[in-house]
N, C-alpha and C. Protein backbone atom coordinates (compact mmCIF):
# COMPACT_ATOMS: atom_id res chain seq x y z
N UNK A 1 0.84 -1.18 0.00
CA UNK A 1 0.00 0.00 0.00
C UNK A 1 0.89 1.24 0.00
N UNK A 2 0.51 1.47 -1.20
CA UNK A 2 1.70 3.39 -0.94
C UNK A 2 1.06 4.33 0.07
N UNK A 3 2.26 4.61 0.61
CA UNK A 3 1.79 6.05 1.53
C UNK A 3 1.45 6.98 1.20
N UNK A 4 0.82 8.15 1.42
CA UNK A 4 0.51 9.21 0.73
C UNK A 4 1.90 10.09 1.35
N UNK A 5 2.53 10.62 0.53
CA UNK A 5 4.09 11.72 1.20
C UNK A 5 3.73 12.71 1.92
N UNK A 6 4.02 12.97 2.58
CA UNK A 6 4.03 14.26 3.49
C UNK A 6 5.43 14.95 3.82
N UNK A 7 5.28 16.14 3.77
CA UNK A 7 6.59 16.89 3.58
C UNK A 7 7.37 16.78 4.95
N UNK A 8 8.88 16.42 4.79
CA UNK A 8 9.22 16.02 5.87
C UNK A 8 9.30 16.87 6.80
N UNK A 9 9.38 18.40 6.47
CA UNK A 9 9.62 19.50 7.79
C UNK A 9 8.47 19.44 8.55
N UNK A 10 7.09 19.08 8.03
CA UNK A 10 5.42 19.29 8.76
C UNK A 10 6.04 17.79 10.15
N UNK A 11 6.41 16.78 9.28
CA UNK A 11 6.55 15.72 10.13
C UNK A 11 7.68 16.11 11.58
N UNK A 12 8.45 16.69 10.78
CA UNK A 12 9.77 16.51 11.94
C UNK A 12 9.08 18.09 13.22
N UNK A 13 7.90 18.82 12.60
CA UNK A 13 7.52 20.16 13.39
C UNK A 13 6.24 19.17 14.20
N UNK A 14 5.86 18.48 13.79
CA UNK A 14 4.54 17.77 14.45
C UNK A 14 4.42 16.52 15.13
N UNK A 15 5.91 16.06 14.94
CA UNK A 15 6.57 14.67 15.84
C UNK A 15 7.93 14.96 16.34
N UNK A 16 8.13 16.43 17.28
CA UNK A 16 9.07 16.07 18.13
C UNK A 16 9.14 15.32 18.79
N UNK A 17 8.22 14.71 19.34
CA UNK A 17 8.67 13.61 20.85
C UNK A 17 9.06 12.76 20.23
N UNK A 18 8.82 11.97 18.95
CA UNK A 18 9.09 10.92 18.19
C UNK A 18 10.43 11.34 17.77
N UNK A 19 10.98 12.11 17.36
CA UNK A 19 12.62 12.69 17.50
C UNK A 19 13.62 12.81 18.22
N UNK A 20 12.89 13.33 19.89
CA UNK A 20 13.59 12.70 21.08
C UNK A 20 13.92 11.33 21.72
N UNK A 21 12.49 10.97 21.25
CA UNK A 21 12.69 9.30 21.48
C UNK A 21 13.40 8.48 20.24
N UNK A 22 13.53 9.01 19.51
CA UNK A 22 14.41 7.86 18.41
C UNK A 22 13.45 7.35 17.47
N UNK A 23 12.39 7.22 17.97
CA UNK A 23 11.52 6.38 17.46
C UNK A 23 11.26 7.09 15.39
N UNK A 24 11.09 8.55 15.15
CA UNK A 24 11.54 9.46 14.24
C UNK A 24 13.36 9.84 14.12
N UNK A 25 13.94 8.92 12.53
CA UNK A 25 15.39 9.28 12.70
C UNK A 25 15.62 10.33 11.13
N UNK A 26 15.71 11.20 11.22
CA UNK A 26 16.56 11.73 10.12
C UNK A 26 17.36 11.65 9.48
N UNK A 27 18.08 11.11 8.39
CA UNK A 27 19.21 10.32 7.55
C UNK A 27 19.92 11.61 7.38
N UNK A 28 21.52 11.73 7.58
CA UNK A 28 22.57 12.74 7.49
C UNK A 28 21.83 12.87 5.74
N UNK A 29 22.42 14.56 5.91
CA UNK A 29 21.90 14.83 4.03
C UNK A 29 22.45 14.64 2.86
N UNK A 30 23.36 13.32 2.81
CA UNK A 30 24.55 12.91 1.77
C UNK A 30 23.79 12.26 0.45
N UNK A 31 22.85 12.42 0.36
CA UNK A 31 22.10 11.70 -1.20
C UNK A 31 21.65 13.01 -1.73
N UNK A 32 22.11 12.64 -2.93
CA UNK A 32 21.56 13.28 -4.26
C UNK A 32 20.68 12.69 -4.58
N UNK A 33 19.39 13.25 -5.45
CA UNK A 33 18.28 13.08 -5.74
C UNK A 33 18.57 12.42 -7.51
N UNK A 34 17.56 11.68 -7.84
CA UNK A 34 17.50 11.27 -9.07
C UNK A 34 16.27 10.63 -9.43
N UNK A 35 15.45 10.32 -10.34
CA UNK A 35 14.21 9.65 -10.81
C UNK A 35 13.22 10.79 -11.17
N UNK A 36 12.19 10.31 -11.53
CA UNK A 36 11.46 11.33 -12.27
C UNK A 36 9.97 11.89 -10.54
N UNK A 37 10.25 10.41 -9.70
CA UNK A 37 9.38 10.80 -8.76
C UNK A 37 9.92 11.65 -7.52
N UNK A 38 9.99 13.39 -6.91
CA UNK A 38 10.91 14.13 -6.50
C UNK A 38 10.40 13.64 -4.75
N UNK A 39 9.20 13.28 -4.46
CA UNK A 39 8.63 13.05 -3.01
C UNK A 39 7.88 11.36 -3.31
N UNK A 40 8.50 11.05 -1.68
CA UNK A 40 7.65 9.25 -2.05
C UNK A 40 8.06 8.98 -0.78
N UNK A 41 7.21 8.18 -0.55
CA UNK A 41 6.75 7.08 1.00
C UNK A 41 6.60 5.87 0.91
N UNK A 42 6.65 4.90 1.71
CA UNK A 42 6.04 3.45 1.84
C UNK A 42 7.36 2.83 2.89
N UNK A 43 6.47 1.84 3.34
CA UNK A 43 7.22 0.81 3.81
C UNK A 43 8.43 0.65 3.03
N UNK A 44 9.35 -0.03 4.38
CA UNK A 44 11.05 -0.14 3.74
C UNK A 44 11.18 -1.53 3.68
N UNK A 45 11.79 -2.10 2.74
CA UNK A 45 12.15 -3.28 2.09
C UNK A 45 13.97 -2.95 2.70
N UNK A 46 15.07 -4.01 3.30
CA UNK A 46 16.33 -3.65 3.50
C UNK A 46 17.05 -4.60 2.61
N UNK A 47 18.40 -3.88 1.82
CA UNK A 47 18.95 -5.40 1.18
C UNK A 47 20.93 -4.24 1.86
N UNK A 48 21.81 -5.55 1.92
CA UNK A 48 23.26 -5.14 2.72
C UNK A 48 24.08 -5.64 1.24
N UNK A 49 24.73 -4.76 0.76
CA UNK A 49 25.66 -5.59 -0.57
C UNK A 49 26.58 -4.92 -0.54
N UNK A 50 27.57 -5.27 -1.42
CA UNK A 50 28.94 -4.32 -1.24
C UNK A 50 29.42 -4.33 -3.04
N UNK A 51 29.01 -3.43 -4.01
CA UNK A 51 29.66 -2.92 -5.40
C UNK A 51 28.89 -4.72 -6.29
N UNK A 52 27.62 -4.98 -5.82
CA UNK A 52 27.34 -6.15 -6.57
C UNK A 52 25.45 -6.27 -6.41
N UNK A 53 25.13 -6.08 -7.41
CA UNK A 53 23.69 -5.73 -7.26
C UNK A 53 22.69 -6.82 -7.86
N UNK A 54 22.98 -8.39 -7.99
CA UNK A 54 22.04 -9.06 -7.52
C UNK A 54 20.57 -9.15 -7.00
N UNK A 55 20.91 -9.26 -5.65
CA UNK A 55 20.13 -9.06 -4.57
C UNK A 55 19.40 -7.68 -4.72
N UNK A 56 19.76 -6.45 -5.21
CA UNK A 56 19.06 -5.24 -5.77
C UNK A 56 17.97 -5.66 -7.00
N UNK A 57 18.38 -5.91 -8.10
CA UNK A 57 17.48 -6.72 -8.96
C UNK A 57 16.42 -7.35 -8.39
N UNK A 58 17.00 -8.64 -7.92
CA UNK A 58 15.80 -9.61 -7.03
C UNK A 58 14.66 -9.04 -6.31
N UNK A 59 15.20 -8.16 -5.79
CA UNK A 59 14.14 -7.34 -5.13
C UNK A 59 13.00 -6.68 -5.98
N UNK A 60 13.87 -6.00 -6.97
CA UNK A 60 13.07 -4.90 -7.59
C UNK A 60 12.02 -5.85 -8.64
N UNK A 61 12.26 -6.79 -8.69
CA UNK A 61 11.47 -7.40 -9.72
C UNK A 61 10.19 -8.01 -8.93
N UNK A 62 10.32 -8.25 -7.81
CA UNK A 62 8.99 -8.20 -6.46
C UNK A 62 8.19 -6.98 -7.14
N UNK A 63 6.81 -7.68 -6.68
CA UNK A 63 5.75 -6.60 -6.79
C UNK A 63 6.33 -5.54 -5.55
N UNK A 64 6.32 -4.17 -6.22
CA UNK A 64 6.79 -3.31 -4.80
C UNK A 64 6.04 -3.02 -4.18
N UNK A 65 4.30 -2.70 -4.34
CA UNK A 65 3.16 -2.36 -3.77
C UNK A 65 3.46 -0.67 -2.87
N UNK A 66 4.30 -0.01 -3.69
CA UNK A 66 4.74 1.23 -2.86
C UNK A 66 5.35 0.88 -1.69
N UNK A 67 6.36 0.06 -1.92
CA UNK A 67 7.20 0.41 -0.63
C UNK A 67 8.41 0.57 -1.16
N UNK A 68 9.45 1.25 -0.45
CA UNK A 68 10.96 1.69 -0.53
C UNK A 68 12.01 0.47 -0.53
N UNK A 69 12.88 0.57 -1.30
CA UNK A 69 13.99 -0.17 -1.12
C UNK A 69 15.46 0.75 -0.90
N UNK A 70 15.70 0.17 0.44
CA UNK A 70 16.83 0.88 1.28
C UNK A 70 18.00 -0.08 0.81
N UNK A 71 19.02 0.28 -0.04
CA UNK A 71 20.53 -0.03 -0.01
C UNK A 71 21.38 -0.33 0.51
N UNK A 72 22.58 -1.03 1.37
CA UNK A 72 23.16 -0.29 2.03
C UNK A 72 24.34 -0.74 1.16
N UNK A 73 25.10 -0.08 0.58
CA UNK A 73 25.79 -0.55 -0.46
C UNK A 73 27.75 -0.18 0.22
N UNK A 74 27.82 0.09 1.33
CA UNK A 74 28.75 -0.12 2.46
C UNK A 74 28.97 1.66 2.06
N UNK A 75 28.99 2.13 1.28
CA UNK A 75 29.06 3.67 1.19
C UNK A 75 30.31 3.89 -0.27
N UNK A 76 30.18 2.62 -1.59
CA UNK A 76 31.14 2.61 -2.38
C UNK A 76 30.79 3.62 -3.20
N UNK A 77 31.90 4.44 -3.95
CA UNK A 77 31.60 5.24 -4.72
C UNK A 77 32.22 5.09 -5.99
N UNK A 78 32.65 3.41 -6.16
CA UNK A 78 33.54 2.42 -7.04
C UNK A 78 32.59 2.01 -8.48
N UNK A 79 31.66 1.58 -8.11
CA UNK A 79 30.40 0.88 -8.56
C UNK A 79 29.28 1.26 -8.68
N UNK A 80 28.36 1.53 -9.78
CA UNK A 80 27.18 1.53 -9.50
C UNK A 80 26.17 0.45 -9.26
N UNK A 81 24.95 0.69 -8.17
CA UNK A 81 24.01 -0.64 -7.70
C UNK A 81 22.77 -0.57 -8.41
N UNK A 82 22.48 0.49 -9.38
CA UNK A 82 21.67 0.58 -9.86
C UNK A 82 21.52 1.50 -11.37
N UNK A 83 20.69 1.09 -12.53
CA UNK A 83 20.72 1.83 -13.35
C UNK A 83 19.43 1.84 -14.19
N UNK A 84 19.69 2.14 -15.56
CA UNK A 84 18.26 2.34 -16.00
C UNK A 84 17.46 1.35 -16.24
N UNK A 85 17.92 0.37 -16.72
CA UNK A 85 17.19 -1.10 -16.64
C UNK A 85 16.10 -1.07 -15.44
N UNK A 86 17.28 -1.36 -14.38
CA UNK A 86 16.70 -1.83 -13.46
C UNK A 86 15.87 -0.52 -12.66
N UNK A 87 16.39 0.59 -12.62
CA UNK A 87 15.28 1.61 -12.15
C UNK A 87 13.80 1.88 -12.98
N UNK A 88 13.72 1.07 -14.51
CA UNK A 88 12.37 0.56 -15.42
C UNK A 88 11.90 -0.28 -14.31
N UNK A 89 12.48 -1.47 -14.73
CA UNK A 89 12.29 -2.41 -13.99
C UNK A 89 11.08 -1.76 -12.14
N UNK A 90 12.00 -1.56 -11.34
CA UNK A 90 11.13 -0.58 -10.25
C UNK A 90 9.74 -0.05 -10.43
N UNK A 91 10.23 0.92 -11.46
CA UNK A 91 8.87 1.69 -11.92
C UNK A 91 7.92 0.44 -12.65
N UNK A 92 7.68 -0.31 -13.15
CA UNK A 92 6.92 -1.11 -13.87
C UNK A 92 6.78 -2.23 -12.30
N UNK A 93 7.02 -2.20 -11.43
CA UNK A 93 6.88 -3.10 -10.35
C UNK A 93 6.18 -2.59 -9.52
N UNK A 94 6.12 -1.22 -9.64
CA UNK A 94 5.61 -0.28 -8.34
C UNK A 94 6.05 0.08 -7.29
N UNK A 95 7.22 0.31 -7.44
CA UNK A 95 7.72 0.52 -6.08
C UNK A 95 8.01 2.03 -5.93
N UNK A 96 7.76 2.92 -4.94
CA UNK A 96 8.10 4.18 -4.86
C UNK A 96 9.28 4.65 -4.65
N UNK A 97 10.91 4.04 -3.80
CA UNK A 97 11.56 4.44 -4.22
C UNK A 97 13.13 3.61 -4.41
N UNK A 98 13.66 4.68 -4.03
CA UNK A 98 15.40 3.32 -3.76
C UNK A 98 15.87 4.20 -3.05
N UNK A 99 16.34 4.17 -1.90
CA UNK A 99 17.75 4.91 -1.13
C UNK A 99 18.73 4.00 -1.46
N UNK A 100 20.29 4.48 -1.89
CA UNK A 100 21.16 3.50 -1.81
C UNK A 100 22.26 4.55 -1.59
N UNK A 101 22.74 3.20 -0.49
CA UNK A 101 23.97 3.90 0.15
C UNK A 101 25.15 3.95 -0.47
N UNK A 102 25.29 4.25 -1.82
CA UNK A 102 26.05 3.98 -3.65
C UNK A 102 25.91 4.31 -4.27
N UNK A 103 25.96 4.06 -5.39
CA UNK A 103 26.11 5.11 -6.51
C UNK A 103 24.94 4.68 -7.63
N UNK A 104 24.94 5.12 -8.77
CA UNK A 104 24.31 4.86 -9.58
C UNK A 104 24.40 5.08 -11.12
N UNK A 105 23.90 4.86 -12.02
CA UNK A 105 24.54 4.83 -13.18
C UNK A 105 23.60 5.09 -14.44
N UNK A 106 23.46 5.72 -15.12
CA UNK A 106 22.27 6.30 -16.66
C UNK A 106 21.42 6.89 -16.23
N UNK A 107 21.88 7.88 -15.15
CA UNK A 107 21.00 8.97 -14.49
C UNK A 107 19.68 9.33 -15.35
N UNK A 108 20.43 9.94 -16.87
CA UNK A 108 19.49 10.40 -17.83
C UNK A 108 17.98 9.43 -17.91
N UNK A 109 18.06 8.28 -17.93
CA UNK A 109 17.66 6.74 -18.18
C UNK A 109 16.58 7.32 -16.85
N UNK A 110 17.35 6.52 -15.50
CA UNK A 110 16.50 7.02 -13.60
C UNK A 110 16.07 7.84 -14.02
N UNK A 111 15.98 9.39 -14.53
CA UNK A 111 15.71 10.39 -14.40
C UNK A 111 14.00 10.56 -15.00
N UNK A 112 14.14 9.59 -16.11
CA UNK A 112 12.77 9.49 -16.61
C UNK A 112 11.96 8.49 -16.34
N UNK A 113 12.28 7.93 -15.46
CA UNK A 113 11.26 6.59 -15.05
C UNK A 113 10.61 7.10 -13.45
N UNK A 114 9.59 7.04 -13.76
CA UNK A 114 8.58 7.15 -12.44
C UNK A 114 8.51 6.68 -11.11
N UNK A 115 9.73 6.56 -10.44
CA UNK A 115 10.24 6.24 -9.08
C UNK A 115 11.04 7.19 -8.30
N UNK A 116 11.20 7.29 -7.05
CA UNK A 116 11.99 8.24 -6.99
C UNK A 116 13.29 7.27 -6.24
N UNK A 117 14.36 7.79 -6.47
CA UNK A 117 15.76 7.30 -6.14
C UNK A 117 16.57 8.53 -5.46
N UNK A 118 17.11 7.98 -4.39
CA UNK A 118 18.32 8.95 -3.53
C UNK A 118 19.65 8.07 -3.43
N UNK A 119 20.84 8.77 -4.25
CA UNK A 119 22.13 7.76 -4.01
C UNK A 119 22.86 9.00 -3.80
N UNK A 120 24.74 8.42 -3.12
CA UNK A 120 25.63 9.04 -2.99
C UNK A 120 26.20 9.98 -4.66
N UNK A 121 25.92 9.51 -5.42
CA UNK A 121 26.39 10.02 -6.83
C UNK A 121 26.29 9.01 -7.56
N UNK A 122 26.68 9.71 -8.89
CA UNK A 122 26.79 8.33 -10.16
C UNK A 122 28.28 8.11 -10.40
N UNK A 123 28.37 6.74 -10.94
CA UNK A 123 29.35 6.31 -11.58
C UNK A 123 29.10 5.35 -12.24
N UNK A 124 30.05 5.28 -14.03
CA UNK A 124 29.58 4.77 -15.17
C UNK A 124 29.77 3.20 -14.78
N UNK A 125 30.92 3.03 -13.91
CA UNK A 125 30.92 1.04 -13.70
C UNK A 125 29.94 0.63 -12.99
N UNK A 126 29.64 -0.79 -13.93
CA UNK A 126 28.47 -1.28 -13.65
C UNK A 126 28.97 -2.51 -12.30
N UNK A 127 27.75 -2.73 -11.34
CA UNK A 127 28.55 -3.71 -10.21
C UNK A 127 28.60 -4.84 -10.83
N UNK A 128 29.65 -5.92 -9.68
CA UNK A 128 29.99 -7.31 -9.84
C UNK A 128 28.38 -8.15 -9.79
N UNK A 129 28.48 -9.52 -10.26
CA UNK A 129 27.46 -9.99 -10.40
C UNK A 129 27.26 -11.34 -9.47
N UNK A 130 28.09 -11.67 -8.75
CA UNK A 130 28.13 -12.20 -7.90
C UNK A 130 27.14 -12.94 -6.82
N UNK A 131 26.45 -12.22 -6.53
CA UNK A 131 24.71 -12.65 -6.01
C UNK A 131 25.56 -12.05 -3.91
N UNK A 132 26.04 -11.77 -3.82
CA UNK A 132 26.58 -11.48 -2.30
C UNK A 132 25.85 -10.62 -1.96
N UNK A 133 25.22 -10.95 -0.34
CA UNK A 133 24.97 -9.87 0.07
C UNK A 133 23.66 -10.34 0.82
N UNK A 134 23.09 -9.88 1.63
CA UNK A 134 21.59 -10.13 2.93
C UNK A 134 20.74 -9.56 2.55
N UNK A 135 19.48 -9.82 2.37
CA UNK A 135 18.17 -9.16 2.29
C UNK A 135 17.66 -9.40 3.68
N UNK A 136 16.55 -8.29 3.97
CA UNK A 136 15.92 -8.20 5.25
C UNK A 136 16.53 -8.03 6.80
N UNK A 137 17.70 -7.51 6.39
CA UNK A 137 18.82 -7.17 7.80
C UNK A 137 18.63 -5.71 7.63
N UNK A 138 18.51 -5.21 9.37
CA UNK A 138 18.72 -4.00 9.30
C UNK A 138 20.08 -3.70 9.00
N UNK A 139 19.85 -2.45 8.37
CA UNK A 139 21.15 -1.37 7.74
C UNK A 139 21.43 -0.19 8.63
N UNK A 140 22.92 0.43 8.59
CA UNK A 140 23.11 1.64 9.07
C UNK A 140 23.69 2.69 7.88
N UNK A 141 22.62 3.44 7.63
CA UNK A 141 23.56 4.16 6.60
C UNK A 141 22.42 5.92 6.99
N UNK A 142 23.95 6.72 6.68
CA UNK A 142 23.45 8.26 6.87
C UNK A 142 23.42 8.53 8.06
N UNK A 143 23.73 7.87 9.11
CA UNK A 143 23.42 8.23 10.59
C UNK A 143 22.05 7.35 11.45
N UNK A 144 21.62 6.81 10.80
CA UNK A 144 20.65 6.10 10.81
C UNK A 144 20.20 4.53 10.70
N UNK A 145 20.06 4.04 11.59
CA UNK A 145 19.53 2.22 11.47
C UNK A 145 17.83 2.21 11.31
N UNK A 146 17.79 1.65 9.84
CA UNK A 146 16.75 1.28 8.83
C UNK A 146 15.90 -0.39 9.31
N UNK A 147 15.40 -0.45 9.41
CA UNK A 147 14.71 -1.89 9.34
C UNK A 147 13.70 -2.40 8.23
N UNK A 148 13.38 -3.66 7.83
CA UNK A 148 12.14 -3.81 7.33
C UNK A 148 10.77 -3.27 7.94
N UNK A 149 10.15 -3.08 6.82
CA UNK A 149 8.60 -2.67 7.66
C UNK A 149 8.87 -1.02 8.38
N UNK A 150 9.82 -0.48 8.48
CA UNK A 150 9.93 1.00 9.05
C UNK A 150 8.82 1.34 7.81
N UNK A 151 8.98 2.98 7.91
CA UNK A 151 8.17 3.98 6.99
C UNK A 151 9.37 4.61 6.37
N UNK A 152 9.82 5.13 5.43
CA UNK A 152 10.52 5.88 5.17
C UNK A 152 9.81 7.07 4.22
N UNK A 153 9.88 8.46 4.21
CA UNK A 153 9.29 9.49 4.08
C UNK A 153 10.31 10.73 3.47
N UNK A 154 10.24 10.61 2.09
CA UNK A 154 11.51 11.49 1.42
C UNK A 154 10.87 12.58 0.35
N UNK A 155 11.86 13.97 0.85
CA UNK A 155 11.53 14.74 -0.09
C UNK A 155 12.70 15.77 -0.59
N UNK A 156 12.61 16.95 -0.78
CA UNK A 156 13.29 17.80 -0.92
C UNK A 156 14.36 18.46 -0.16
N UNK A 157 13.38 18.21 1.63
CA UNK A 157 13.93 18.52 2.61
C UNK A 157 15.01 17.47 2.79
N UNK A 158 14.86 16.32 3.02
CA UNK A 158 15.28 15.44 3.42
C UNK A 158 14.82 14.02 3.49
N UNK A 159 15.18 12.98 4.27
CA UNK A 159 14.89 11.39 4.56
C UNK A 159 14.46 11.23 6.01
N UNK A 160 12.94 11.10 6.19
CA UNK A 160 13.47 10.39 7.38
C UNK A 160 12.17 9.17 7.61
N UNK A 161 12.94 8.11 8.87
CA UNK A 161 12.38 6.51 9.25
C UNK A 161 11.56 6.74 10.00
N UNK A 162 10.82 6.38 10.22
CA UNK A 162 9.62 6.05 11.51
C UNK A 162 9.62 4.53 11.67
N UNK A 163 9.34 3.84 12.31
CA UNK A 163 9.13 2.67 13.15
C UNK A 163 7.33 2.81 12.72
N UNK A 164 6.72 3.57 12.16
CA UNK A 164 4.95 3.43 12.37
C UNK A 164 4.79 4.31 10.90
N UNK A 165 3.87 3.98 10.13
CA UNK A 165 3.14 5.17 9.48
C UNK A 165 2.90 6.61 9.97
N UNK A 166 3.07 7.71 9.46
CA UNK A 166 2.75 9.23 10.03
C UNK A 166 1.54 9.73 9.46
N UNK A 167 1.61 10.42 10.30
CA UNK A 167 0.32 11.70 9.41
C UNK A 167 0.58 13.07 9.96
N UNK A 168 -0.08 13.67 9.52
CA UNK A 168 0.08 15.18 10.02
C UNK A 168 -0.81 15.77 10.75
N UNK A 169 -1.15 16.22 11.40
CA UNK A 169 -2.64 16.78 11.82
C UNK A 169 -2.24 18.48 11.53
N UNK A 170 -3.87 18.75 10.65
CA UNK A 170 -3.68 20.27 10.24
C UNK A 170 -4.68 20.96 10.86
N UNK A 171 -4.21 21.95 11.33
CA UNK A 171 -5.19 23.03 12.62
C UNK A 171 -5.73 24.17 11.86
């Protein structure tokens, strides 16, 4: 079920206590934006790989039903984990977005497909094919430990996790 987005500053002004408590985490602001979708929500899907995107594929070819797929791609800036294929691929699956803690590759390609994607930068090498790497382990990437089933909530402002679905209440 896709989330409906909500802008992350309303969230982070209307869930302080969820900020003090941890329970609301903010991802450091090291991703660049890419895909044609600029705001997106859903449940987080986690996959752990290192410059070999397999297990990225596998995923993306799952029905996504609007939920996020979180990266944690150890923080390489060697390899790309994702590209236009496979960011089609996404968009034709439904999934709303990709954080990856990596790079990426035929921006032009991401740029026009209907998902939204946040990586460290691009680079033209494509990853090893290897199949390495964990699905469904929490990740630490940006300052932040990700789980399956979190919320993740991205826009312009920024990234951030919840442990629950949000909403806003407007006065």
């Amino acid at each position: 079920m896709a989330a409906l987005p909500l802008a992350t500053a309303e969230v982070c002004d209307a869930n302080s206590h969820m900020i003090t408590s941890g329970e609301l985490r903010a991802l450091q602001p090291i991703f660049r934006t890419y895909g044609g979708r600029r705001l997106f929500a859903g449940p987080v899907v986690t996959v752990k790989v290192f410059e070999d995107n397999v297990l990225v594929r596998a995923l993306l070819e799952e029905k996504g039903e609007g939920r996020v797929l979180v990266v944690d791609g150890g923080g390489s800036l060697r390899r790309a984990l994702l590209g236009g294929n496979i960011a089609m691929l996404a968009q034709n699956n439904g999934w709303a977005g990709i954080v990856i803690n990596g790079c990426v590759r035929d921006v032009d390609e991401i740029n026009g497909c209907d998902v939204g994607v946040r990586a460290l930068g691009s680079h033209p090498m494509k990853s090893d094919k290897k199949g390495a790497g964990e699905k469904h382990v929490p990740v630490t990437i940006a300052g932040a430990r990700i789980c399956d089933g979190e919320w993740l909530y991205a826009d312009a402002d920024g990234i951030l996790v919840s442990g629950t679905e949000l909403s806003v209440e407007y006065e």
